[in-house]
Structures are given as structure tokens and as C-alpha cells.
N, C-alpha and C. Protein backbone atom coordinates (compact mmCIF):
# COMPACT_ATOMS: atom_id res chain seq x y z
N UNK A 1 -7.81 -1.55 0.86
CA UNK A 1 -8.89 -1.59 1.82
C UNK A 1 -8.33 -1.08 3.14
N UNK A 2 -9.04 -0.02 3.82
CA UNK A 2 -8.63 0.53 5.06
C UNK A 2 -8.88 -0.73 5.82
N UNK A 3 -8.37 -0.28 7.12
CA UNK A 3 -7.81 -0.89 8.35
C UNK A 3 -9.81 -1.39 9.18
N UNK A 4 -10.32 -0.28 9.10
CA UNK A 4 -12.00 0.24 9.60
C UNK A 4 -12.63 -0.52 8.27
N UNK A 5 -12.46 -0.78 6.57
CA UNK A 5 -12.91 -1.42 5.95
C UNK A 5 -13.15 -2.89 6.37
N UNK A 6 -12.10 -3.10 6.69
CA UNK A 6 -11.65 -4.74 7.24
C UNK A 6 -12.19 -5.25 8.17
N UNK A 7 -12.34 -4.04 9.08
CA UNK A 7 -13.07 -4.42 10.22
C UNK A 7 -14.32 -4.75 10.13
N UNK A 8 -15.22 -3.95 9.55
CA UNK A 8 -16.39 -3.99 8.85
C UNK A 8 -16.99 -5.11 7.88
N UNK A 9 -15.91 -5.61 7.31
CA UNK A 9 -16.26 -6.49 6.44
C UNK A 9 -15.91 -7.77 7.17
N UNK A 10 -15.45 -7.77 7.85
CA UNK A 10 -15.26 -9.05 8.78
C UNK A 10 -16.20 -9.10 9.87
N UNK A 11 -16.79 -7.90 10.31
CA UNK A 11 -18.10 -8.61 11.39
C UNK A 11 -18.77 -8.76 10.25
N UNK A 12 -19.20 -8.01 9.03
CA UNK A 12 -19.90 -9.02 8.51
C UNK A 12 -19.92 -10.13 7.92
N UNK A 13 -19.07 -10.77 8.04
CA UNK A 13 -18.82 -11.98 7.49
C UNK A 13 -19.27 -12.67 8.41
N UNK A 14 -18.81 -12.45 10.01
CA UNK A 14 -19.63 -13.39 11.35
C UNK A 14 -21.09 -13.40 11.09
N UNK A 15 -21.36 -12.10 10.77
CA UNK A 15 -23.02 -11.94 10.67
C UNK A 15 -23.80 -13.25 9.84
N UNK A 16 -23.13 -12.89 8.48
CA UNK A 16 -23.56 -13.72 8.03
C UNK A 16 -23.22 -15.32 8.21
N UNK A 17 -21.98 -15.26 8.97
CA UNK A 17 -21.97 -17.44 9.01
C UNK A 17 -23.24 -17.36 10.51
N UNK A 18 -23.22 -16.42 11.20
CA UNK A 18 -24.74 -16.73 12.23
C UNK A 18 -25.56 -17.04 11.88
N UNK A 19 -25.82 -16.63 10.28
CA UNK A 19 -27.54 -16.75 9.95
C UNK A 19 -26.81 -17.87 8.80
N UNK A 20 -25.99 -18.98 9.06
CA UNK A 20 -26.03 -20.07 7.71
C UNK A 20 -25.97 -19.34 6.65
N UNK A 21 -25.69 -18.36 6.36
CA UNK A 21 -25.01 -17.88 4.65
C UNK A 21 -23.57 -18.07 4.49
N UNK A 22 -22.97 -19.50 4.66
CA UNK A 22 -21.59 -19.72 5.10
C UNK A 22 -20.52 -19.60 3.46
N UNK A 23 -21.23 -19.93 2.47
CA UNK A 23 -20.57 -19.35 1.61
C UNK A 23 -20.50 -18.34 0.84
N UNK A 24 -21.51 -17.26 1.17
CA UNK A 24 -21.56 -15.32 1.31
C UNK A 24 -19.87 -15.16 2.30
N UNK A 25 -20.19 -15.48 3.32
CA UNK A 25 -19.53 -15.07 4.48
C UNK A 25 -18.11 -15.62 3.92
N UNK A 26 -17.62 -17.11 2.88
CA UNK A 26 -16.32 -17.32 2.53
C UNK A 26 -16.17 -16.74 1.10
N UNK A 27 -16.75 -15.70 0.79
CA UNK A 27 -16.30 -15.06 0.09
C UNK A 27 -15.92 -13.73 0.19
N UNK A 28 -16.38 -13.14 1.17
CA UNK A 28 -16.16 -11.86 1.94
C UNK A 28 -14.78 -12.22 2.40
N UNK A 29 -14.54 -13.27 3.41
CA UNK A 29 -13.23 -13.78 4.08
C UNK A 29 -11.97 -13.39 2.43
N UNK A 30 -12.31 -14.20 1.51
CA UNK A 30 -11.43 -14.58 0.55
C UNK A 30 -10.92 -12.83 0.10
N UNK A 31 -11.92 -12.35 -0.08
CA UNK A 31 -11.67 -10.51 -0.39
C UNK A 31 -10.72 -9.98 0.21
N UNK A 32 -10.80 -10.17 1.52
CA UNK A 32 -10.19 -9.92 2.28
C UNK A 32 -8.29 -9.87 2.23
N UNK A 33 -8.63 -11.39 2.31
CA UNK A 33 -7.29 -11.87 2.59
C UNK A 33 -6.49 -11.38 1.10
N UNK A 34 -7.16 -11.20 -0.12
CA UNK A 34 -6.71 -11.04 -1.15
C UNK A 34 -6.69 -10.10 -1.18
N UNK A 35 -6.92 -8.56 -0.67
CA UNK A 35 -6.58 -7.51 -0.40
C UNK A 35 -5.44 -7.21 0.57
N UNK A 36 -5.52 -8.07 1.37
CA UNK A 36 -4.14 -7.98 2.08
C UNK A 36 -2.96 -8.52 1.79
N UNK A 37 -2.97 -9.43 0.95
CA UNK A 37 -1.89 -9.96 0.21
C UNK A 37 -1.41 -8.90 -0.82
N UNK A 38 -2.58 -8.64 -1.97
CA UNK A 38 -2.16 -6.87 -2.60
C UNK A 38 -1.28 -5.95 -1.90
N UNK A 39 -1.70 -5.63 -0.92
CA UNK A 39 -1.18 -4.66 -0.08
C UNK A 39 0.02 -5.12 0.26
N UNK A 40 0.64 -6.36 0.20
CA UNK A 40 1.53 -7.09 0.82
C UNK A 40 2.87 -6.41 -0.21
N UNK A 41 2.22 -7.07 -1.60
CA UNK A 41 3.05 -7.11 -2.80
C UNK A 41 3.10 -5.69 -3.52
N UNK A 42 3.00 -4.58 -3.49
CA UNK A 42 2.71 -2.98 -3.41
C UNK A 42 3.62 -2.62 -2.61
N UNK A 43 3.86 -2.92 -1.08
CA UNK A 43 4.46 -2.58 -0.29
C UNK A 43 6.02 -3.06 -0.30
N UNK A 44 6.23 -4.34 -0.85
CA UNK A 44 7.45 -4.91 -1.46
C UNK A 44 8.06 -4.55 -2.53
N UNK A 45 7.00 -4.15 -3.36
CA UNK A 45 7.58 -3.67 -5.02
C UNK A 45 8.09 -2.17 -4.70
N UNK A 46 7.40 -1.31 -3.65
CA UNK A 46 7.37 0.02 -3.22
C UNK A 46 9.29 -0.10 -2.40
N UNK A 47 9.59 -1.13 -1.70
CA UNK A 47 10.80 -0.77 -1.11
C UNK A 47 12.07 -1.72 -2.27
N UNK A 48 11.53 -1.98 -3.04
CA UNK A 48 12.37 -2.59 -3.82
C UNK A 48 12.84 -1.50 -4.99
N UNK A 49 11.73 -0.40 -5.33
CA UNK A 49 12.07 0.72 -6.07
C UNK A 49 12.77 1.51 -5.39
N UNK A 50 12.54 2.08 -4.35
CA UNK A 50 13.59 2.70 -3.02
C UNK A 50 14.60 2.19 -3.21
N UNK A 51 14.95 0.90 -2.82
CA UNK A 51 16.40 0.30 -2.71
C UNK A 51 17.33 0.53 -4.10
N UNK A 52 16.63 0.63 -5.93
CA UNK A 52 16.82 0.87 -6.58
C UNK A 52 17.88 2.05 -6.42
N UNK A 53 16.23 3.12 -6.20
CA UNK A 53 16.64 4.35 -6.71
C UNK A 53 18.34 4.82 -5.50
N UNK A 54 18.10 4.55 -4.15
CA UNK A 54 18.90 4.47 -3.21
C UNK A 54 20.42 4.13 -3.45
N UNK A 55 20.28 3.02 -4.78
CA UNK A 55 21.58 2.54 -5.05
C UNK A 55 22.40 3.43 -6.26
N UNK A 56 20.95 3.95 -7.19
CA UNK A 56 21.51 4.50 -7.89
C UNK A 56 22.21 6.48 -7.76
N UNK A 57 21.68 6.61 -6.37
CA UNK A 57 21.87 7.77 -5.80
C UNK A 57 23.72 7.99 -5.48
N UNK A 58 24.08 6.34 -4.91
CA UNK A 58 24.94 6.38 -4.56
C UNK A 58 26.19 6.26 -5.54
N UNK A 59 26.22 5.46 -6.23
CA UNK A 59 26.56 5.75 -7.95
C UNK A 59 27.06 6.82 -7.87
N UNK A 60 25.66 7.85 -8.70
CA UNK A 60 25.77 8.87 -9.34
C UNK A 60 25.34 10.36 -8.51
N UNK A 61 26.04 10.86 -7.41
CA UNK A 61 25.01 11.88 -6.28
C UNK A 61 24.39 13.18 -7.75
N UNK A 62 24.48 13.39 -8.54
CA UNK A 62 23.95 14.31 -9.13
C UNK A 62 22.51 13.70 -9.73
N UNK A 63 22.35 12.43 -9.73
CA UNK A 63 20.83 11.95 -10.13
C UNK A 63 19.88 12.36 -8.44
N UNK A 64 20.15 12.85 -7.47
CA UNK A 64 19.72 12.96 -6.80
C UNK A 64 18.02 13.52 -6.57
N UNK A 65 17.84 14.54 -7.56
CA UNK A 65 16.86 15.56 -7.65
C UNK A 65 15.61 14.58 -8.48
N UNK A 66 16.36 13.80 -9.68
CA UNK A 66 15.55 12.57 -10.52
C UNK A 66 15.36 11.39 -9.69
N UNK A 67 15.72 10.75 -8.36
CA UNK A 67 15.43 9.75 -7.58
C UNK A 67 14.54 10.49 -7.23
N UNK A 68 14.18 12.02 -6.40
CA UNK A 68 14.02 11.97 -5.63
C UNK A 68 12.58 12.02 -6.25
N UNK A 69 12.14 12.69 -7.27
CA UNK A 69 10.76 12.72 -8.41
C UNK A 69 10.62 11.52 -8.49
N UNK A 70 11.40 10.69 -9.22
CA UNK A 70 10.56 9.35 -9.04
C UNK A 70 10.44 8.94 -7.73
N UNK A 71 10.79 8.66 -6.64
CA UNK A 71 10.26 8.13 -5.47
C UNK A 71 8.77 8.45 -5.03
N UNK A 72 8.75 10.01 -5.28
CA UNK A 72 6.99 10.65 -4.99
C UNK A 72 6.67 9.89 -6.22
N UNK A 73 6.63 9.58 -7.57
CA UNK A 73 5.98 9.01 -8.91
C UNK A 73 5.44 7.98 -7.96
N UNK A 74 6.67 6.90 -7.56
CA UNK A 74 6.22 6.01 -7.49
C UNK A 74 5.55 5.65 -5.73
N UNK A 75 5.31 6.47 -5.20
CA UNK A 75 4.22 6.86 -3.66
C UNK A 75 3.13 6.95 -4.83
N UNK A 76 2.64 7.95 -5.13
CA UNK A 76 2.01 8.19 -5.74
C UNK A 76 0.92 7.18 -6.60
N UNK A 77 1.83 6.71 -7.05
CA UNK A 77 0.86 5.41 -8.45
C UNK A 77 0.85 4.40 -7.66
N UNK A 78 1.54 3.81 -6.14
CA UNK A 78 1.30 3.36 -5.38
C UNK A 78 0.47 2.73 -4.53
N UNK A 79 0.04 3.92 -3.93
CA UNK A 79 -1.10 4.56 -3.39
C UNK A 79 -0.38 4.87 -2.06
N UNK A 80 0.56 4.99 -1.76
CA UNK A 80 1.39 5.39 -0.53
C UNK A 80 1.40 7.24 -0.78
N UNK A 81 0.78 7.73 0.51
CA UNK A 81 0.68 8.98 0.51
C UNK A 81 1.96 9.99 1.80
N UNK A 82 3.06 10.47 1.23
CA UNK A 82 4.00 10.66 2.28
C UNK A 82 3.26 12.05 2.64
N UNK A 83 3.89 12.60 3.70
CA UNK A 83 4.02 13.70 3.73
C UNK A 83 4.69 14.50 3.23
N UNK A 84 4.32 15.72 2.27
CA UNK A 84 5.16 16.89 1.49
C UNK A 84 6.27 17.07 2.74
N UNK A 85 7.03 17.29 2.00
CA UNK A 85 8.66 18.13 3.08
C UNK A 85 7.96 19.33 3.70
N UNK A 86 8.05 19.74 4.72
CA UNK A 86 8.21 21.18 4.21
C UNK A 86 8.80 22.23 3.89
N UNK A 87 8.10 23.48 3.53
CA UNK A 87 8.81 24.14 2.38
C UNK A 87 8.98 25.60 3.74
N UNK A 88 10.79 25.62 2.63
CA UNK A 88 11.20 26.63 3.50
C UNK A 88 11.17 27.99 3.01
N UNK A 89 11.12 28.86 3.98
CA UNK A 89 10.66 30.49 3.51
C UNK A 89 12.23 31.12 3.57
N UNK A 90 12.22 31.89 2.58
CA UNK A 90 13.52 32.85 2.15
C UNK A 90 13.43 33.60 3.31
């Protein structure tokens, strides 16, 4: 859930505890927070594969090119979007 999702879904949640729909409005809250906890545990599993691949770089420097594919794999299936390198001209 974007940053502007959240936002959105949280005035409406005020909206609705204004007009007494207080358990509409604690279930919107609960979405919430359970989306941000997701995001929490994604973002942990995401630097814990890094630290992996990071260790195993150091190991072995010729796995370098295979860390570096899986690291975009795992941005990717993620949902973490890096920026491409860019690419250099001959």
C-alpha cells in the first residue's frame, strides 16, 4: 500500500468513526496496520537475502555476476523496484 493509499484510507476511517460506523472505520485501521507490518517483514527478509548473497560474494568473488542476478530476482519478486545501472556506451 502506497504512502497516498494510507493516507486516504485513514481519513477515511475518521470519516467514518464521525458518522458512528466505528467498526467499518476498525477495520480499515486493522488493514492498515497489517499492511505495514507486511511491508515491515519484506523489507527484513529483502536485507537478510543481501546480507546472504554479500557474504557469499566474499567467499567466493567469481559468484559475483550470480549474486548480482539474484539480488534484482529477489527486488523484483519483492516488489522493491531499484534503479537499472546505467549502461555504458563502447
Amino acid at each position: 500500500m502506497t504512502e497516498d493509499a494510507v493516507a486516504k484510507t485513514e481519513t477515511l476511517a475518521r470519516h467514518l468513526r464521525e458518522q458512528d460506523h466505528h467498526a467499518e472505520a476498525d477495520r480499515l485501521q486493522a488493514a492498515i496496520q497489517e499492511r505495514k507490518g507486511g511491508n515491515a517483514f519484506l523489507e527484513g527478509l529483502r536485507e537478510v537475502c543481501q546480507t546472504v548473497l554479500t557474504a557469499l560474494e566474499a567467499i567466493d568473488p567469481k559468484t559475483e555476476l550470480l549474486a548480482e542476478e539474484l539480488r534484482l530476482e529477489i527486488d523484483r519478486r519483492l516488489g522493491h523496484s531499484p534503479t537499472p545501472p546505467p549502461v555504458e556506451k563502447a
